[in-house]
Protein backbone atom coordinates (compact mmCIF):
# COMPACT_ATOMS: atom_id res chain seq x y z
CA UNK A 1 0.00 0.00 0.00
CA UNK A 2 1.15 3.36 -0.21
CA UNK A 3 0.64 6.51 1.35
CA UNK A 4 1.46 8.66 -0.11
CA UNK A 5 3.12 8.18 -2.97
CA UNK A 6 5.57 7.99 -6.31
CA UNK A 7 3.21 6.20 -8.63
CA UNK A 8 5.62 4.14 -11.33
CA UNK A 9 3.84 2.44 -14.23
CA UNK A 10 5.92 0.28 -16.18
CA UNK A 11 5.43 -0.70 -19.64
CA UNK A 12 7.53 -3.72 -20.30
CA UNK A 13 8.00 -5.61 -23.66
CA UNK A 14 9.53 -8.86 -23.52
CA UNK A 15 10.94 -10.01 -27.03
CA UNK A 16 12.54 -13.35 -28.52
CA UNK A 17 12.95 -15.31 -31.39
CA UNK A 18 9.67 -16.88 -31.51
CA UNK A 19 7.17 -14.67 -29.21
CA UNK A 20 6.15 -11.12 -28.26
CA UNK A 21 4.12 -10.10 -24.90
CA UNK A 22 3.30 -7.41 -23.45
CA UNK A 23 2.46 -6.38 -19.70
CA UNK A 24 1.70 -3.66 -17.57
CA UNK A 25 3.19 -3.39 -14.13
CA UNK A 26 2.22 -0.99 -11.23
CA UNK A 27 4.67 0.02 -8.23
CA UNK A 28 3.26 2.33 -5.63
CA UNK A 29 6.16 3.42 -3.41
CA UNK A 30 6.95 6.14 -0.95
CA UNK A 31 9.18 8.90 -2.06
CA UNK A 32 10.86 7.21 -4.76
CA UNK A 33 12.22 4.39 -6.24
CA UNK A 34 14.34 1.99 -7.81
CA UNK A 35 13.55 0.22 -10.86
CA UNK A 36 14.77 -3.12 -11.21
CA UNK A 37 18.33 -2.82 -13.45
CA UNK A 38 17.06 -0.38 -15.45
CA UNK A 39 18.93 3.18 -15.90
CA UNK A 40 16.01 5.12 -15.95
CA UNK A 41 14.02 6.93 -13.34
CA UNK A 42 11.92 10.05 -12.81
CA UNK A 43 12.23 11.87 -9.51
CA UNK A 44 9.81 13.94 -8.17
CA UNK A 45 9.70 16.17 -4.86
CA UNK A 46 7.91 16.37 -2.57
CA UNK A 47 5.12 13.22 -2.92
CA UNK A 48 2.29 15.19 -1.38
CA UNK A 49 1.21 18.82 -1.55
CA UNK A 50 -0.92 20.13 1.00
CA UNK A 51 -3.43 23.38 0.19
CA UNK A 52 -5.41 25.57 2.50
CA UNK A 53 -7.16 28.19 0.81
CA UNK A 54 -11.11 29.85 0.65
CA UNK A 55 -13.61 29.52 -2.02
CA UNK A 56 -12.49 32.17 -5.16
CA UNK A 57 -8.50 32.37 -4.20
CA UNK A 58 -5.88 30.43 -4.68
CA UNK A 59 -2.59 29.29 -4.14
CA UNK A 60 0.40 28.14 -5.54
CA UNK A 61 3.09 25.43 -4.47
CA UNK A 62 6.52 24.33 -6.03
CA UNK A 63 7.24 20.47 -7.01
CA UNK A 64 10.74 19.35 -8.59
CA UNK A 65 11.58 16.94 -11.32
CA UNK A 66 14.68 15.29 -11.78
CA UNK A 67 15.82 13.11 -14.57
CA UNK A 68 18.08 10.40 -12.67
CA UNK A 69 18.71 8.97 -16.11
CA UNK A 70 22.79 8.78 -16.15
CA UNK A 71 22.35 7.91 -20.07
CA UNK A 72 18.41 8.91 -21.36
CA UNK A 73 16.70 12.23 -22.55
CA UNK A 74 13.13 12.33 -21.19
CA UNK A 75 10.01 13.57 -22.43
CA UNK A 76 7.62 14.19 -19.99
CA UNK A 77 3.80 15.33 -19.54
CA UNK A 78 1.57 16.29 -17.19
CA UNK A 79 -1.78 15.12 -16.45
CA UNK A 80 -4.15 14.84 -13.48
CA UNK A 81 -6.59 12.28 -11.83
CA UNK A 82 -8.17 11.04 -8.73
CA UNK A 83 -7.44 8.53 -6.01
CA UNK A 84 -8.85 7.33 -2.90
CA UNK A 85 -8.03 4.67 -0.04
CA UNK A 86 -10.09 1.47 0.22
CA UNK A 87 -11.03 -0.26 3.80
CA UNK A 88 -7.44 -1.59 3.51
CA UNK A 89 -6.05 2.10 3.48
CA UNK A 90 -4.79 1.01 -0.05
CA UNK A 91 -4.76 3.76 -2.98
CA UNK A 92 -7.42 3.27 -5.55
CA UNK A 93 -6.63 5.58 -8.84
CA UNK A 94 -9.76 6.56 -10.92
CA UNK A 95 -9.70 9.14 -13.89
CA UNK A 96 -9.68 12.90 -13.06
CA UNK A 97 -12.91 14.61 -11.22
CA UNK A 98 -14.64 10.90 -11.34
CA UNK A 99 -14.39 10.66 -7.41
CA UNK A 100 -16.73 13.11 -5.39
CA UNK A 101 -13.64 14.29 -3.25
CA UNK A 102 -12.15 15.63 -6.89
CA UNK A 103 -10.23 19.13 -6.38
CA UNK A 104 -8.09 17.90 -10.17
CA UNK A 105 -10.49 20.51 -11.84
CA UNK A 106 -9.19 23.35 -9.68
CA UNK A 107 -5.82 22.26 -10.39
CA UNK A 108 -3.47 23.79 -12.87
CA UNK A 109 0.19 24.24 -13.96
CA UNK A 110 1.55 26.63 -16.92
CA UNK A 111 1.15 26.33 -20.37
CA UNK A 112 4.89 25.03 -20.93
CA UNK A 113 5.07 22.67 -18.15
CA UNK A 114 2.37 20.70 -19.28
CA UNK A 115 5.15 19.05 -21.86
CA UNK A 116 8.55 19.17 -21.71
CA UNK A 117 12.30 17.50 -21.83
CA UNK A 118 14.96 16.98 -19.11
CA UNK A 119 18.34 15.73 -20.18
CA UNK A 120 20.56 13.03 -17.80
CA UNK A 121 20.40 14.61 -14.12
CA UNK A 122 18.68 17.79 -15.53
CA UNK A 123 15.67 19.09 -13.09
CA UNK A 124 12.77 21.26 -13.18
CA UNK A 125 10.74 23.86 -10.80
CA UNK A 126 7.04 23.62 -11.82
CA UNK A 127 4.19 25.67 -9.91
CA UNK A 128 1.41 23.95 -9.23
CA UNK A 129 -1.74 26.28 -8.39
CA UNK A 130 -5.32 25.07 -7.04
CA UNK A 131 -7.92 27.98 -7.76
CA UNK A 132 -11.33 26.90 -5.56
CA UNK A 133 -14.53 27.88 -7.76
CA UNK A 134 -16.26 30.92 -6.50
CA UNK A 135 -19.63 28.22 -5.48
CA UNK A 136 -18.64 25.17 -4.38
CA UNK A 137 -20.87 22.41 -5.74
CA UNK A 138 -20.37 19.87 -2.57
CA UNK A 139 -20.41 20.40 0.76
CA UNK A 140 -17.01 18.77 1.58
CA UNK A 141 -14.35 20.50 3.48
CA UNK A 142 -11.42 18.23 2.48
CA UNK A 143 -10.84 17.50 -1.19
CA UNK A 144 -8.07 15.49 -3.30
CA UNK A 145 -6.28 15.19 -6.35
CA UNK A 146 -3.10 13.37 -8.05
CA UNK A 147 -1.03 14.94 -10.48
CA UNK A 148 1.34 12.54 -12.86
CA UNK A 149 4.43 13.19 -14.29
CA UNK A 150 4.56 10.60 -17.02
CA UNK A 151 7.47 9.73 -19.77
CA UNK A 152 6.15 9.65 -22.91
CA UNK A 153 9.24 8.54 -24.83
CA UNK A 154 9.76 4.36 -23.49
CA UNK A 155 13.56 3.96 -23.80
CA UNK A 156 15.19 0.62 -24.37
CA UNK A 157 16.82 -1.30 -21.57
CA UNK A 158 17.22 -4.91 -20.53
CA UNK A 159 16.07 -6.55 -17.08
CA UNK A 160 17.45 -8.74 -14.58
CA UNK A 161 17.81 -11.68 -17.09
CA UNK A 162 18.80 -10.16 -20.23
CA UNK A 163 15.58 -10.09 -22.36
CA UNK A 164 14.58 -6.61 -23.68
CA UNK A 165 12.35 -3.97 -22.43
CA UNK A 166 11.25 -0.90 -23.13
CA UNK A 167 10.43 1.00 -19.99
CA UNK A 168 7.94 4.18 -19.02
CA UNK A 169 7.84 5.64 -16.08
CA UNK A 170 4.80 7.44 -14.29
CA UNK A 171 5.43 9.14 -10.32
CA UNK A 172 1.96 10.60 -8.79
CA UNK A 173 2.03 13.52 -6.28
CA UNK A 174 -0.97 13.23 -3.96
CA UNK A 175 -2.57 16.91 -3.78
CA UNK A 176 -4.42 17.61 -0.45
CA UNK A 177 -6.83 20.76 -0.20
CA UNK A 178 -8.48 21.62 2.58
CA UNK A 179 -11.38 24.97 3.11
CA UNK A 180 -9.75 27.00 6.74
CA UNK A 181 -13.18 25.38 8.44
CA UNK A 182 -11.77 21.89 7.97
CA UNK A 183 -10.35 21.20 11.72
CA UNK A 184 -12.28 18.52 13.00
CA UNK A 185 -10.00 15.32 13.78
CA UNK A 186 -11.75 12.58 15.02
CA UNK A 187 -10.71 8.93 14.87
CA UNK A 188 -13.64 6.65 16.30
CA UNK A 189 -13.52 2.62 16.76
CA UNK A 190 -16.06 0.79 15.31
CA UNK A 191 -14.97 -2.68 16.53
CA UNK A 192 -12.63 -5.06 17.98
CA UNK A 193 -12.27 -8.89 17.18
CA UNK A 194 -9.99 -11.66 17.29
CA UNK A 195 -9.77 -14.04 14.25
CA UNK A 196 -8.37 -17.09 15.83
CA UNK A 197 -8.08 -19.20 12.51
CA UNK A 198 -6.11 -16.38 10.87
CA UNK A 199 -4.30 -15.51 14.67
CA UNK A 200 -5.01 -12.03 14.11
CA UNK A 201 -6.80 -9.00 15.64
CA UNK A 202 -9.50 -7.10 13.34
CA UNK A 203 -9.60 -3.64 14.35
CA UNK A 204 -12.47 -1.31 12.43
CA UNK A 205 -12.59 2.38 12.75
CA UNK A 206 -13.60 5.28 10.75
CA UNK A 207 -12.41 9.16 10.32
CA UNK A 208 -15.24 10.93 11.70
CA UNK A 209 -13.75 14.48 11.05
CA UNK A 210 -14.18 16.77 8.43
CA UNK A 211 -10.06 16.57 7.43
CA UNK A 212 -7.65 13.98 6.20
CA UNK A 213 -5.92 12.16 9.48
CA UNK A 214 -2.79 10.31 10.04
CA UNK A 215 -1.42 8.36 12.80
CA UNK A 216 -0.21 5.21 14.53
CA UNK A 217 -1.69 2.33 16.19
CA UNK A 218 -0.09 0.90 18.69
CA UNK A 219 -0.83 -2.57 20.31
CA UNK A 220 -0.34 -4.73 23.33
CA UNK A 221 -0.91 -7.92 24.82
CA UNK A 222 -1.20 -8.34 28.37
CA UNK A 223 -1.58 -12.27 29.65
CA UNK A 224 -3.91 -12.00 32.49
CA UNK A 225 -2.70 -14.96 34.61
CA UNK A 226 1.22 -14.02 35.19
CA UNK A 227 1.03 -10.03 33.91
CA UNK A 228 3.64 -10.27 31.29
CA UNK A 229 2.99 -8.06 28.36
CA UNK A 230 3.94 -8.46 24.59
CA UNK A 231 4.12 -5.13 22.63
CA UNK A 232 4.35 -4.93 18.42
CA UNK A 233 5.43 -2.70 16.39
CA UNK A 234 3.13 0.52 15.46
CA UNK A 235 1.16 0.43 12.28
CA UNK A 236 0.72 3.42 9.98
CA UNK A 237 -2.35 4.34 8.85
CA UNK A 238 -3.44 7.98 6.59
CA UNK A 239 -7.08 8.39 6.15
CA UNK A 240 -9.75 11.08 4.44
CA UNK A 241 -13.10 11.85 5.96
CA UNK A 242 -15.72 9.10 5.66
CA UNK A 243 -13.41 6.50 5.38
CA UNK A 244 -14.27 3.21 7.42
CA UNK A 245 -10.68 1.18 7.58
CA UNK A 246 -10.44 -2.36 8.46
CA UNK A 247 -6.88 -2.99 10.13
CA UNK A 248 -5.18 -6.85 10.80
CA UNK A 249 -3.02 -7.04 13.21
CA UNK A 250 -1.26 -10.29 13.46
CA UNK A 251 0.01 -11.96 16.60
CA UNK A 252 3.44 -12.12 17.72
CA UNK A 253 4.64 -15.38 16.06
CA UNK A 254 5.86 -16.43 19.71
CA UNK A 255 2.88 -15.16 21.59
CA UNK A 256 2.55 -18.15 24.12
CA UNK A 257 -0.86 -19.82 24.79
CA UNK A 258 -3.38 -18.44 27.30
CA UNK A 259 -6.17 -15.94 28.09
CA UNK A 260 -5.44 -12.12 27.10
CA UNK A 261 -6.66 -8.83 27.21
CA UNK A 262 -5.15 -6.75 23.55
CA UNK A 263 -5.00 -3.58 23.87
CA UNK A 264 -5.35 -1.08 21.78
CA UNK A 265 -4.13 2.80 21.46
CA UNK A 266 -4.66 4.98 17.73
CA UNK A 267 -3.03 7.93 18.49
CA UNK A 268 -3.35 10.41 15.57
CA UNK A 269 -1.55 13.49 17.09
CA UNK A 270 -2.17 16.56 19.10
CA UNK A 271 -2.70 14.74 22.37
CA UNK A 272 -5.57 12.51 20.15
CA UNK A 273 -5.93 8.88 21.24
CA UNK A 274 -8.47 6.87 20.69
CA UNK A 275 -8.25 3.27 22.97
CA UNK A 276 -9.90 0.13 22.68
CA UNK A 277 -9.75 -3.20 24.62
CA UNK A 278 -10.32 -6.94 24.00
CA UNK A 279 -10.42 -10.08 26.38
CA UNK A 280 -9.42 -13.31 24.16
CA UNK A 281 -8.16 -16.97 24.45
CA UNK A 282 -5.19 -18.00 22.98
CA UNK A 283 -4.86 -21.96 22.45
């Protein structure tokens, strides 16, 4: 899953003597990354942009792309679209203003950065600018966006076993925006369970606020006949309003048997915790 993100699409083409196929691969990573062997790679800083701005204004923000290419000329476009997290807090990409959270329509960058070249290690400064329609049609306070950086010329390279490939590369910038009202953080628990087939803890909450919240949840288990307490490691989670997440968090592979109580802490900043408790057998 990724939160926020680079978005890499990569068109391969694997050729021989006696077939031709072709397949479409998707990376979502954080920051950036690396692409198998291959000597080509877009770069582009930073993966998220967050606005704040009233209806009829608007504001402008500075991203930076970098060719990391030691050998390759790119050609590269920009283009917009929408994305959301599913119950897994995984990002779902749909086609610009297709997602009632869109903000891509208010989103814009100049006429000459829409297409243009970088040479090996060359970079550019392009200003992105959201402009919020006078009337809102929605009553949302938090809205979204992507913007893509994609190459349009696929250059020829070979991967990890020799056979040919010609490789494209797409990164995504997540675009926040957010009306001065949005403020409201609230993280609410739903429900806890234990799965003891899968030996795993299903924890359901929801964002409840009226802004996009981020935080960790941290676990413990506590055996109630000799006190001794197991802690794991926290889990990130990055949410919008509305969403309803389910989390599984597995057991410690060495938990020992017996009767528990798991708890639960999401803490998602400014002195915000939410807490949640569940007695169990282990056996």
């Amino acid at each position: 899953m990724w939160h926020f993100f680079s978005a890499v699409s990569v068109f391969t083409m694997i050729m021989n003597k006696t077939y031709l196929s072709h397949f479409i691969l998707f990376f979502f990573l954080i920051s950036f990354f690396s692409l198998f062997q291959a000597q080509t790679g877009v770069s582009v800083s930073p993966p998220r942009l967050y606005f704040e701005s009233t209806a009829g204004n608007s504001n402008t923000q500075k991203i930076t792309v970098t060719n990391v290419s030691t050998k390759n000329s790119l050609d590269l476009a920009i283009s917009l679209g929408d994305w959301e997290y599913n119950e897994k807090g995984e990002n779902m990409m749909s086609a610009a203003n297709s997602l009632k959270v869109s903000c891509a329509g208010w989103v814009s960058v100049k006429k000459e950065d829409n297409y243009f070249s970088l040479g090996p290690g060359e970079r550019k400064d392009i200003d992105v600018t959201i402009t919020v329609p006078n009337k809102l049609s929605d009553t949302l306070e938090a809205h979204s966006a992507v913007l893509y950086v994609s190459q349009m010329n696929p250059v020829d390279d070979v991967d990890s076993k020799g056979a040919k490939i010609k490789v494209s590369i797409r990164s995504g910038i997540k675009i926040f925006h957010k009306l001065p009202s949005a403020k409201a953080k609230k993280i609410e628990i739903q429900n806890l369970t234990f799965d003891k087939s899968k030996k795993q803890l299903n924890l359901f909450f929801e964002n409840e606020g009226n802004v996009w919240t981020d935080g960790k949840v941290y676990t413990d288990f506590v055996n109630v006949e000799n006190g001794k307490k197991v802690s794991i490691d926290a889990i990130v989670f990055y949410t919008m309003p509305g969403n309803k997440r389910e989390m599984n968090i597995s057991l410690p592979e060495d938990l020992p048997k017996g009767k528990y109580t798991a708890s639960v802490m999401i803490d998602y900043g400014d002195n915000n915790l939410e807490l949640g408790e569940l007695n169990f057998m282990y056996d």
